[in-house]
PDB file of N, CA and C in Angstrom:
ATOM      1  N   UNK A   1      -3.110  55.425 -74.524  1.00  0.00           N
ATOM      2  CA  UNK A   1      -3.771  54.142 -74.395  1.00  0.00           C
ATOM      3  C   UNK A   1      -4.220  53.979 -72.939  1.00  0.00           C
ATOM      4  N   UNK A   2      -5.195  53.371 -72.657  1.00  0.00           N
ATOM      5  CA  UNK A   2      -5.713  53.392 -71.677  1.00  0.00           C
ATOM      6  C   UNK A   2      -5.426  51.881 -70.783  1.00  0.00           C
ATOM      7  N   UNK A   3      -5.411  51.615 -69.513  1.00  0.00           N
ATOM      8  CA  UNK A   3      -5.032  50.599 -68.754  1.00  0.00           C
ATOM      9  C   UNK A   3      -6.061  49.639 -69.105  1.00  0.00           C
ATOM     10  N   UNK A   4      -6.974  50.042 -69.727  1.00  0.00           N
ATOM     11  CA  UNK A   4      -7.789  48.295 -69.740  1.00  0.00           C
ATOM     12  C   UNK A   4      -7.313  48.299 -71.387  1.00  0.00           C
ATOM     13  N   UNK A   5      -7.085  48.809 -72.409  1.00  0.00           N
ATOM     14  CA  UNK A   5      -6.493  48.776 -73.730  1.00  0.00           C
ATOM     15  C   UNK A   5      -4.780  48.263 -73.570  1.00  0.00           C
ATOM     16  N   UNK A   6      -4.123  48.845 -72.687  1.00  0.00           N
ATOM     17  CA  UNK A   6      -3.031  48.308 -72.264  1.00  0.00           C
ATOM     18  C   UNK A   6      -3.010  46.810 -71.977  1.00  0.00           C
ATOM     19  N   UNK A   7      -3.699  46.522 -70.805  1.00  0.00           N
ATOM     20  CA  UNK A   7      -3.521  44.738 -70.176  1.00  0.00           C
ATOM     21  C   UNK A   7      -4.729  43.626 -71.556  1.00  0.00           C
ATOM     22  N   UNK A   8      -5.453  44.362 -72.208  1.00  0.00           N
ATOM     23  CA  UNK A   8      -6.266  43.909 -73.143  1.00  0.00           C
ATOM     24  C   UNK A   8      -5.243  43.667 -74.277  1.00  0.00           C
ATOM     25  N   UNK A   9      -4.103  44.184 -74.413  1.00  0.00           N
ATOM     26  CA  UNK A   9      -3.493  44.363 -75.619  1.00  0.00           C
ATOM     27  C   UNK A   9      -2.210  42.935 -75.381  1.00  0.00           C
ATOM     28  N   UNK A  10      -1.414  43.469 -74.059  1.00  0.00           N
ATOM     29  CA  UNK A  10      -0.433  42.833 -73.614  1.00  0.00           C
ATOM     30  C   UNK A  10      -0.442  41.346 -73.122  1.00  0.00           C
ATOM     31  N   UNK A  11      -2.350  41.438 -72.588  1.00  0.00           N
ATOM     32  CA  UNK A  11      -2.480  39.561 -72.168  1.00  0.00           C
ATOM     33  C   UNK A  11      -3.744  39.161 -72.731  1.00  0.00           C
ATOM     34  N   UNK A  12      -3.714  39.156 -73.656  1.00  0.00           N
ATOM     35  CA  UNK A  12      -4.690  38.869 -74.471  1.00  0.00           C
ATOM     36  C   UNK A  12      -5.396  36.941 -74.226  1.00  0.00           C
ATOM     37  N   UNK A  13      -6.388  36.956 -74.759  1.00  0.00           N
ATOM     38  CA  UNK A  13      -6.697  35.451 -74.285  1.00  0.00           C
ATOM     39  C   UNK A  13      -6.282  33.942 -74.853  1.00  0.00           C
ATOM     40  N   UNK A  14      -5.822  33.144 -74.760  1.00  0.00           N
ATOM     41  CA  UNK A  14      -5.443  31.878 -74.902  1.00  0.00           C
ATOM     42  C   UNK A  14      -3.806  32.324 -74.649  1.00  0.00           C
ATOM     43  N   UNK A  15      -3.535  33.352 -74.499  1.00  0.00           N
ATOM     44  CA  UNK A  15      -1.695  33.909 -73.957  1.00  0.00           C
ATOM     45  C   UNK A  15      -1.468  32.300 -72.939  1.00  0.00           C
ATOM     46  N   UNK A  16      -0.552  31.688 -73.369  1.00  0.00           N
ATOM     47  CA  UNK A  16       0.065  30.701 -72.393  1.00  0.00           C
ATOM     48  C   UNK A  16       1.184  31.540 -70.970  1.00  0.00           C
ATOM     49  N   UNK A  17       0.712  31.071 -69.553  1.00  0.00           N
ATOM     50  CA  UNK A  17       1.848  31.697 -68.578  1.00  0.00           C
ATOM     51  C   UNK A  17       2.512  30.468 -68.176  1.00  0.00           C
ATOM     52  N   UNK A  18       3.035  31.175 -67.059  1.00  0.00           N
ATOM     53  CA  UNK A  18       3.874  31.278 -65.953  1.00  0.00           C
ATOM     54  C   UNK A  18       3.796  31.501 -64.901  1.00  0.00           C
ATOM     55  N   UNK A  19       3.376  30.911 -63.766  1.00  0.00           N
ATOM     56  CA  UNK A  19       3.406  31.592 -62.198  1.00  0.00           C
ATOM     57  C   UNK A  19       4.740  31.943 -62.022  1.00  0.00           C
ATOM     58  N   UNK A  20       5.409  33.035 -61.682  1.00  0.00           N
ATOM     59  CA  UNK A  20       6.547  33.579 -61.501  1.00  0.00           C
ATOM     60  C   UNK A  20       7.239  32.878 -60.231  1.00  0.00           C
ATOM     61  N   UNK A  21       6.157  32.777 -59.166  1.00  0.00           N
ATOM     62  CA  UNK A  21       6.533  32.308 -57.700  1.00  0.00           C
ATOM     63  C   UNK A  21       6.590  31.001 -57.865  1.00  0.00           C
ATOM     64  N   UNK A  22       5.415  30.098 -58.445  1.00  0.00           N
ATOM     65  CA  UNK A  22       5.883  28.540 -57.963  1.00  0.00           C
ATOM     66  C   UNK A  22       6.170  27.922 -59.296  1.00  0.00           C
ATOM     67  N   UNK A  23       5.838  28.366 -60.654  1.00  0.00           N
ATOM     68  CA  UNK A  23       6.723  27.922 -61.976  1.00  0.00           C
ATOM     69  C   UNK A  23       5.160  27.468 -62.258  1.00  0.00           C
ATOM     70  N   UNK A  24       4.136  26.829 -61.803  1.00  0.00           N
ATOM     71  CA  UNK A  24       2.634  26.453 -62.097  1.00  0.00           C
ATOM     72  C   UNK A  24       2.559  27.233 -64.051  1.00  0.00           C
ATOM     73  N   UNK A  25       1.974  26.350 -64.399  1.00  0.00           N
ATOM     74  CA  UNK A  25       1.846  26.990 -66.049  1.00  0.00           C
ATOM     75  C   UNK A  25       0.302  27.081 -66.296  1.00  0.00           C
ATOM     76  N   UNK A  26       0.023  27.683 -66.974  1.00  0.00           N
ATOM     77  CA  UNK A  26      -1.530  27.634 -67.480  1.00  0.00           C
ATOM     78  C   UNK A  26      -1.946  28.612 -68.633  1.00  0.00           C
ATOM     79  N   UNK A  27      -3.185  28.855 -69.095  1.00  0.00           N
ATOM     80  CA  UNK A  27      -3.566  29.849 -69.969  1.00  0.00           C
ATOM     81  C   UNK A  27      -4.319  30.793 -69.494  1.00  0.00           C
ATOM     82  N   UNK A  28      -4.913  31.813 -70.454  1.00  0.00           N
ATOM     83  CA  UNK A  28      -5.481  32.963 -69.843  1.00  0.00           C
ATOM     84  C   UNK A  28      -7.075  32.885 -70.691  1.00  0.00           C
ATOM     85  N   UNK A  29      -8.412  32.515 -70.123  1.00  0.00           N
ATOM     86  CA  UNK A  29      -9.229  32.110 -70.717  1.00  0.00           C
ATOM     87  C   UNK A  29     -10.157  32.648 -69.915  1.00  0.00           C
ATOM     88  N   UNK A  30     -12.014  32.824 -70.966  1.00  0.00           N
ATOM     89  CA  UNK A  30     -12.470  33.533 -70.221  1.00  0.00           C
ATOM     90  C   UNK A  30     -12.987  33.069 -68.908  1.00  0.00           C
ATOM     91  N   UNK A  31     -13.098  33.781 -68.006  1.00  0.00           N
ATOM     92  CA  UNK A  31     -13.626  33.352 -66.525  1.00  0.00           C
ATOM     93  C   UNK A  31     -15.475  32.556 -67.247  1.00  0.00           C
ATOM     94  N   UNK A  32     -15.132  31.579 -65.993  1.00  0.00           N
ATOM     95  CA  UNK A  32     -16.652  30.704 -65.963  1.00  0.00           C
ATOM     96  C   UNK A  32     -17.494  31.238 -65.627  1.00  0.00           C
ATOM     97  N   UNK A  33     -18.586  31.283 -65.991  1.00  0.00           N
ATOM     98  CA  UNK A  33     -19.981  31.744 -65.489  1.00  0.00           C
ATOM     99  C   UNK A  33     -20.595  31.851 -63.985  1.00  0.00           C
ATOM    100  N   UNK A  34     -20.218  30.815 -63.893  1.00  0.00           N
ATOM    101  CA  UNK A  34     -20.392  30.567 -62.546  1.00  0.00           C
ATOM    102  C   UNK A  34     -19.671  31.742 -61.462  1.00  0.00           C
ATOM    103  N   UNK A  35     -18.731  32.228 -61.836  1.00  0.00           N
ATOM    104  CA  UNK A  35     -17.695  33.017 -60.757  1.00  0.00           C
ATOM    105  C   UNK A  35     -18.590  34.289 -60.510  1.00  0.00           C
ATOM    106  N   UNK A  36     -18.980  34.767 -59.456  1.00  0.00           N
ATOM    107  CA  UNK A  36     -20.026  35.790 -59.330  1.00  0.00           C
ATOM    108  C   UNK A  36     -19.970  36.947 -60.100  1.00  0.00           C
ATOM    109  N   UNK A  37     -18.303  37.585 -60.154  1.00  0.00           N
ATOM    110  CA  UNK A  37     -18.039  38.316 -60.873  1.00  0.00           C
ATOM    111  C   UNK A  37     -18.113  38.416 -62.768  1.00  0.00           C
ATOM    112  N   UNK A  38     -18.105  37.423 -62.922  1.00  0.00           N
ATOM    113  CA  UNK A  38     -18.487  37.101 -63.996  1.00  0.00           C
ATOM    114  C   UNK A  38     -19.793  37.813 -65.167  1.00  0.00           C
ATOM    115  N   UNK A  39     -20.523  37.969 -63.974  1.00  0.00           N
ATOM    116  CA  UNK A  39     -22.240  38.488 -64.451  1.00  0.00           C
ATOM    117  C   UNK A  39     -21.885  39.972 -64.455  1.00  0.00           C
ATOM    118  N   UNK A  40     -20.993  40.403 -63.770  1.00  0.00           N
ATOM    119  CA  UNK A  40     -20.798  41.987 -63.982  1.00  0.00           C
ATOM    120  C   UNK A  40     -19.944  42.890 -64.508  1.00  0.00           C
ATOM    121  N   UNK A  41     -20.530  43.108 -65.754  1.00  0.00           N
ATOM    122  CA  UNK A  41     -20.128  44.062 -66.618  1.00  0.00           C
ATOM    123  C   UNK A  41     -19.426  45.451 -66.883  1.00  0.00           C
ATOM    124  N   UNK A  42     -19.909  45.760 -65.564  1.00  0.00           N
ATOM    125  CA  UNK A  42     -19.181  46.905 -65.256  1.00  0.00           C
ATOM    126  C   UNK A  42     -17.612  46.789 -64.486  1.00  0.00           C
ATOM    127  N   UNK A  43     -17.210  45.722 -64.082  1.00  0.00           N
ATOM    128  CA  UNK A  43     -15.823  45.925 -63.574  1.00  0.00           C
ATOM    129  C   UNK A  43     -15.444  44.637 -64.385  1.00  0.00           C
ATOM    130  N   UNK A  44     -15.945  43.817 -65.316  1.00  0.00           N
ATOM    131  CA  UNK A  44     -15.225  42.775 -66.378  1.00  0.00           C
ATOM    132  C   UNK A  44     -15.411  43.452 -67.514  1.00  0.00           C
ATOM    133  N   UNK A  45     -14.905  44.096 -68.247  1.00  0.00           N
ATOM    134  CA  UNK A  45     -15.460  44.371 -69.491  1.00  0.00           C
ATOM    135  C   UNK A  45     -14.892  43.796 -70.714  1.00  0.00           C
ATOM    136  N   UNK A  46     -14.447  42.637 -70.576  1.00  0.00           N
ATOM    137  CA  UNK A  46     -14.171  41.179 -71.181  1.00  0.00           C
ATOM    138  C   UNK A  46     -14.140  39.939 -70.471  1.00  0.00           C
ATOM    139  N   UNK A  47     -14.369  38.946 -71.554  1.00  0.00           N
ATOM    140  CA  UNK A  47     -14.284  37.700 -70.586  1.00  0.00           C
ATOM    141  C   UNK A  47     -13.250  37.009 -69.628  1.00  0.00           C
ATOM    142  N   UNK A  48     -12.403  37.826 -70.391  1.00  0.00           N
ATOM    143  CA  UNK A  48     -11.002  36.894 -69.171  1.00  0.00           C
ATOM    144  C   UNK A  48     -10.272  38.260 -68.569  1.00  0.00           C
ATOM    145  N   UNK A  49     -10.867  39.315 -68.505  1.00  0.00           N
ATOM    146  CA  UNK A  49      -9.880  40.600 -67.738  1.00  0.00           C
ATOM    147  C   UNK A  49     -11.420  41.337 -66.761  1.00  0.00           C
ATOM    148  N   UNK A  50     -10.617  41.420 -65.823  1.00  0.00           N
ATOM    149  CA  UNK A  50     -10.958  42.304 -64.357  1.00  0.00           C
ATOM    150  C   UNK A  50     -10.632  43.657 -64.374  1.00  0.00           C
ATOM    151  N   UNK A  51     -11.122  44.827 -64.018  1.00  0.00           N
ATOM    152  CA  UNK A  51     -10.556  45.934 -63.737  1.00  0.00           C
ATOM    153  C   UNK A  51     -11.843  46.808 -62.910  1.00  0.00           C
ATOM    154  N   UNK A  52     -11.098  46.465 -61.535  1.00  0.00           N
ATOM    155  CA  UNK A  52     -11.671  48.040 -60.882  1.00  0.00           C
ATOM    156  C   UNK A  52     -10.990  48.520 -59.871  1.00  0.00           C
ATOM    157  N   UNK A  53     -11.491  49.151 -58.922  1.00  0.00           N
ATOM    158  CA  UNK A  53     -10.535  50.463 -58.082  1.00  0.00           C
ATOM    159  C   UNK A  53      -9.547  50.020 -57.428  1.00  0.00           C
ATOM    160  N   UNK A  54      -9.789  48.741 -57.152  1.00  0.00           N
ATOM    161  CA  UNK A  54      -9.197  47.976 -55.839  1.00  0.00           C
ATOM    162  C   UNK A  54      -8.183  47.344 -56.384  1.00  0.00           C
ATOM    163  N   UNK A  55      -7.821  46.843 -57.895  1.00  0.00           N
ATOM    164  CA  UNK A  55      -6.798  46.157 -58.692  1.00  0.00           C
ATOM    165  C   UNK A  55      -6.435  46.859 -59.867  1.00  0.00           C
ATOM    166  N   UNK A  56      -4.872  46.428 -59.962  1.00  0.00           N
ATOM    167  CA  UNK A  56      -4.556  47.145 -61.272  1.00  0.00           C
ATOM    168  C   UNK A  56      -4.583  46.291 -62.717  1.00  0.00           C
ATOM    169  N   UNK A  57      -5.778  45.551 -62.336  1.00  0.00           N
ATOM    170  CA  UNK A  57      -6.327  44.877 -63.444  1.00  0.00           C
ATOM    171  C   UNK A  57      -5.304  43.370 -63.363  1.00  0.00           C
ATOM    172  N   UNK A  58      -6.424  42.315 -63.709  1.00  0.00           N
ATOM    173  CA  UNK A  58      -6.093  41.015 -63.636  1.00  0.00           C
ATOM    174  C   UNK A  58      -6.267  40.373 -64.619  1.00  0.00           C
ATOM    175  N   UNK A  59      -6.124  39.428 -64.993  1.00  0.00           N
ATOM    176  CA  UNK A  59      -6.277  37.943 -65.626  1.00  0.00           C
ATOM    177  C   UNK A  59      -7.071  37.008 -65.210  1.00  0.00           C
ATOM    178  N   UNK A  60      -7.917  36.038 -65.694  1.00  0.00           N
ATOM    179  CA  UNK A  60      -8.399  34.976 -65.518  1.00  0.00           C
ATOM    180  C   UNK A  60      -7.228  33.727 -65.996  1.00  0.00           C
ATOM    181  N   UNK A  61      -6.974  33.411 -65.275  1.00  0.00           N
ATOM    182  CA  UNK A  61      -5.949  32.020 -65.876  1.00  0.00           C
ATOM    183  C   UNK A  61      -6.608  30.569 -65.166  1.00  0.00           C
ATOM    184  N   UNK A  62      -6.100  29.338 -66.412  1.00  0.00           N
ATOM    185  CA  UNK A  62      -6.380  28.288 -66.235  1.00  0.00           C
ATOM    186  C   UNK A  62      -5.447  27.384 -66.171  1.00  0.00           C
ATOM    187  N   UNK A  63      -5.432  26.798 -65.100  1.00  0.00           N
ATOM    188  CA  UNK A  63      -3.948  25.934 -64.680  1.00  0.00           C
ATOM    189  C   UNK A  63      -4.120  24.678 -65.578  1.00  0.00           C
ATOM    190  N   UNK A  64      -3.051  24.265 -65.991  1.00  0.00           N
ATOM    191  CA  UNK A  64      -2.344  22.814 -66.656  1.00  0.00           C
ATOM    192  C   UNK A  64      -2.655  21.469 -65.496  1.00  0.00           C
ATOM    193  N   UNK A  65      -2.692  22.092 -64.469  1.00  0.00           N
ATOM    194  CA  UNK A  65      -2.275  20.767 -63.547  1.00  0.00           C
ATOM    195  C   UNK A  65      -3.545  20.751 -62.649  1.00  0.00           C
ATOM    196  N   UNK A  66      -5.242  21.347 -63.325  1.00  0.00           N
ATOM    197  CA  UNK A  66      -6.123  20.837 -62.987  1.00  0.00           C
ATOM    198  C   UNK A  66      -6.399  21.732 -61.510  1.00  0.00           C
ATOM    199  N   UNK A  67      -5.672  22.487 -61.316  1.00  0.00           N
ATOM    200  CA  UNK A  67      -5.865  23.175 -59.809  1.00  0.00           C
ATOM    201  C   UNK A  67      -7.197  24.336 -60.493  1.00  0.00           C
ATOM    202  N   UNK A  68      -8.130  24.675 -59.605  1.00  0.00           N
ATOM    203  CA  UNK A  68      -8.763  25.531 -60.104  1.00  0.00           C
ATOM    204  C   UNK A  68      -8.378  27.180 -60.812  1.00  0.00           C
ATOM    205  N   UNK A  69      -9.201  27.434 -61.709  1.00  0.00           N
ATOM    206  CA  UNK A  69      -8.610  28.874 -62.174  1.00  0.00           C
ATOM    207  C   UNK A  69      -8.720  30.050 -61.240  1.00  0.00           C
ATOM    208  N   UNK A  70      -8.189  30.992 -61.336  1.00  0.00           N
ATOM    209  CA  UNK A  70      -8.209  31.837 -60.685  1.00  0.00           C
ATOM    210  C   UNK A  70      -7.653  33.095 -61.433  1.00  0.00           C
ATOM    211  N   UNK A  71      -8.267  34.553 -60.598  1.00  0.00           N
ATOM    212  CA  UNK A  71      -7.921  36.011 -61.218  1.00  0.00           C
ATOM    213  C   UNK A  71      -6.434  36.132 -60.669  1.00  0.00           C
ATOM    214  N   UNK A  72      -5.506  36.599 -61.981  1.00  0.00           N
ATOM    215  CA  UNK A  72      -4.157  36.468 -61.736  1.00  0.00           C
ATOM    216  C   UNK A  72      -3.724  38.074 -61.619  1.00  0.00           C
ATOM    217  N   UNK A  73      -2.849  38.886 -61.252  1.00  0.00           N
ATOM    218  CA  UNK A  73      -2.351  39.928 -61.527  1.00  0.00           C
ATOM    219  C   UNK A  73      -1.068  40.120 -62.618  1.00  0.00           C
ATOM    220  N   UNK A  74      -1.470  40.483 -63.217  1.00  0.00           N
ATOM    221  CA  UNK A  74      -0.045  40.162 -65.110  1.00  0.00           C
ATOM    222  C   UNK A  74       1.743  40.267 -64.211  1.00  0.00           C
ATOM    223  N   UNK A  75       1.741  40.760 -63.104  1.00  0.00           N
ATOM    224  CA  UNK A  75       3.062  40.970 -62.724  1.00  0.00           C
ATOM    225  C   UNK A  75       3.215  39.863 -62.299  1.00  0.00           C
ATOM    226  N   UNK A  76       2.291  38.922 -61.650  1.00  0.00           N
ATOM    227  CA  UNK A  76       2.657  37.763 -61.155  1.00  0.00           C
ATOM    228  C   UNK A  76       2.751  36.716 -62.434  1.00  0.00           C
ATOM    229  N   UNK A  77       2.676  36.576 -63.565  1.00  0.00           N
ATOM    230  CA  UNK A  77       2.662  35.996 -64.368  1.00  0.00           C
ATOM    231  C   UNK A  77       3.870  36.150 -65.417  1.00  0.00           C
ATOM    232  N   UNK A  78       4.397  35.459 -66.305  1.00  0.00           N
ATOM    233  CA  UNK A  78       4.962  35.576 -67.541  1.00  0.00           C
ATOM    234  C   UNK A  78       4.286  34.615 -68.839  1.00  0.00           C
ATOM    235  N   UNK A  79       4.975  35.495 -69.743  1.00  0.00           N
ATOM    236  CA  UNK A  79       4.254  35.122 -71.072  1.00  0.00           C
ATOM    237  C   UNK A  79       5.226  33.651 -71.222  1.00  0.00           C
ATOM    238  N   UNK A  80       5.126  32.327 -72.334  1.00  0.00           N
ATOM    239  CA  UNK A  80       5.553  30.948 -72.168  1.00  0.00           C
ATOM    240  C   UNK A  80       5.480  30.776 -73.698  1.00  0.00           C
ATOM    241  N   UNK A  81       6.509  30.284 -74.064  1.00  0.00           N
ATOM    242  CA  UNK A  81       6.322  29.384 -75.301  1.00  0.00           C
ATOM    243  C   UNK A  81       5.335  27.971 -74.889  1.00  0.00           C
ATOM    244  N   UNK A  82       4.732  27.893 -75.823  1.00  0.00           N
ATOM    245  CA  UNK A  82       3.695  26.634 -75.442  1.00  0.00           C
ATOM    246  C   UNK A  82       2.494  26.071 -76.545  1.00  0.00           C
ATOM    247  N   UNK A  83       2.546  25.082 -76.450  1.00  0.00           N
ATOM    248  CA  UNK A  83       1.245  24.391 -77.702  1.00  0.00           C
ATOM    249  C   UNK A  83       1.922  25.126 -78.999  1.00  0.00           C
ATOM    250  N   UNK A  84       2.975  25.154 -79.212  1.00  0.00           N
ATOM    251  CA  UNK A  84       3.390  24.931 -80.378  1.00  0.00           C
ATOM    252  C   UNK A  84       3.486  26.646 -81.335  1.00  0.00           C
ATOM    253  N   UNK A  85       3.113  27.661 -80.459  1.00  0.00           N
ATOM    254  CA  UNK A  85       3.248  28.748 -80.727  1.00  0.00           C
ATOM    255  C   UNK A  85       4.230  29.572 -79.610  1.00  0.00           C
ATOM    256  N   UNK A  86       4.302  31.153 -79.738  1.00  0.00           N
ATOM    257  CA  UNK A  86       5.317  31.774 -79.506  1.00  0.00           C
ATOM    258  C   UNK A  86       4.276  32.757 -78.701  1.00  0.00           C
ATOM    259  N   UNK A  87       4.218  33.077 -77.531  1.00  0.00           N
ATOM    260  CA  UNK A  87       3.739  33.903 -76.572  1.00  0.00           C
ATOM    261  C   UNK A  87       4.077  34.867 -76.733  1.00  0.00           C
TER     262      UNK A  87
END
């Protein structure tokens, strides 16, 4: 299996987290249009996952508490029971 089939498999999108460091909760949704990276296909090759040389592949997550979203790294994150399903 390959690392973008791997983090595609393991954090799949609407996955509820966890900031590991400050407890912050949110979901994993696709990045906005607007984000430059966004338009390019070649290092997003989905809407809410990142992967190129420089990262070992990220997340798009969307915070609960209104702070803007941002590209997450899956180690910094955990999976959350939440909205009524099982992560």
């Amino acid at each position: 299996m390959s690392r973008l089939d791997d983090i595609r498999q393991t954090w799949p999108e609407q996955t509820a987290v966890q900031h590991r460091g400050t407890g912050a909760t949110g979901v994993i949704t696709p990045c906005p249009l607007r984000d430059p990276i966004a338009r390019d296909r070649r290092v997003r090759p989905t809407p809410h996952l990142l992967l190129n040389s420089s990262d070992p592949g990220v997340v798009w997550v969307r915070w609960d508490d209104q702070r803007p979203g941002c590209w997450m790294r899956p180690a910094q994150l955990r999976k959350i029971r939440a909205r009524g399903r099982t992560q």
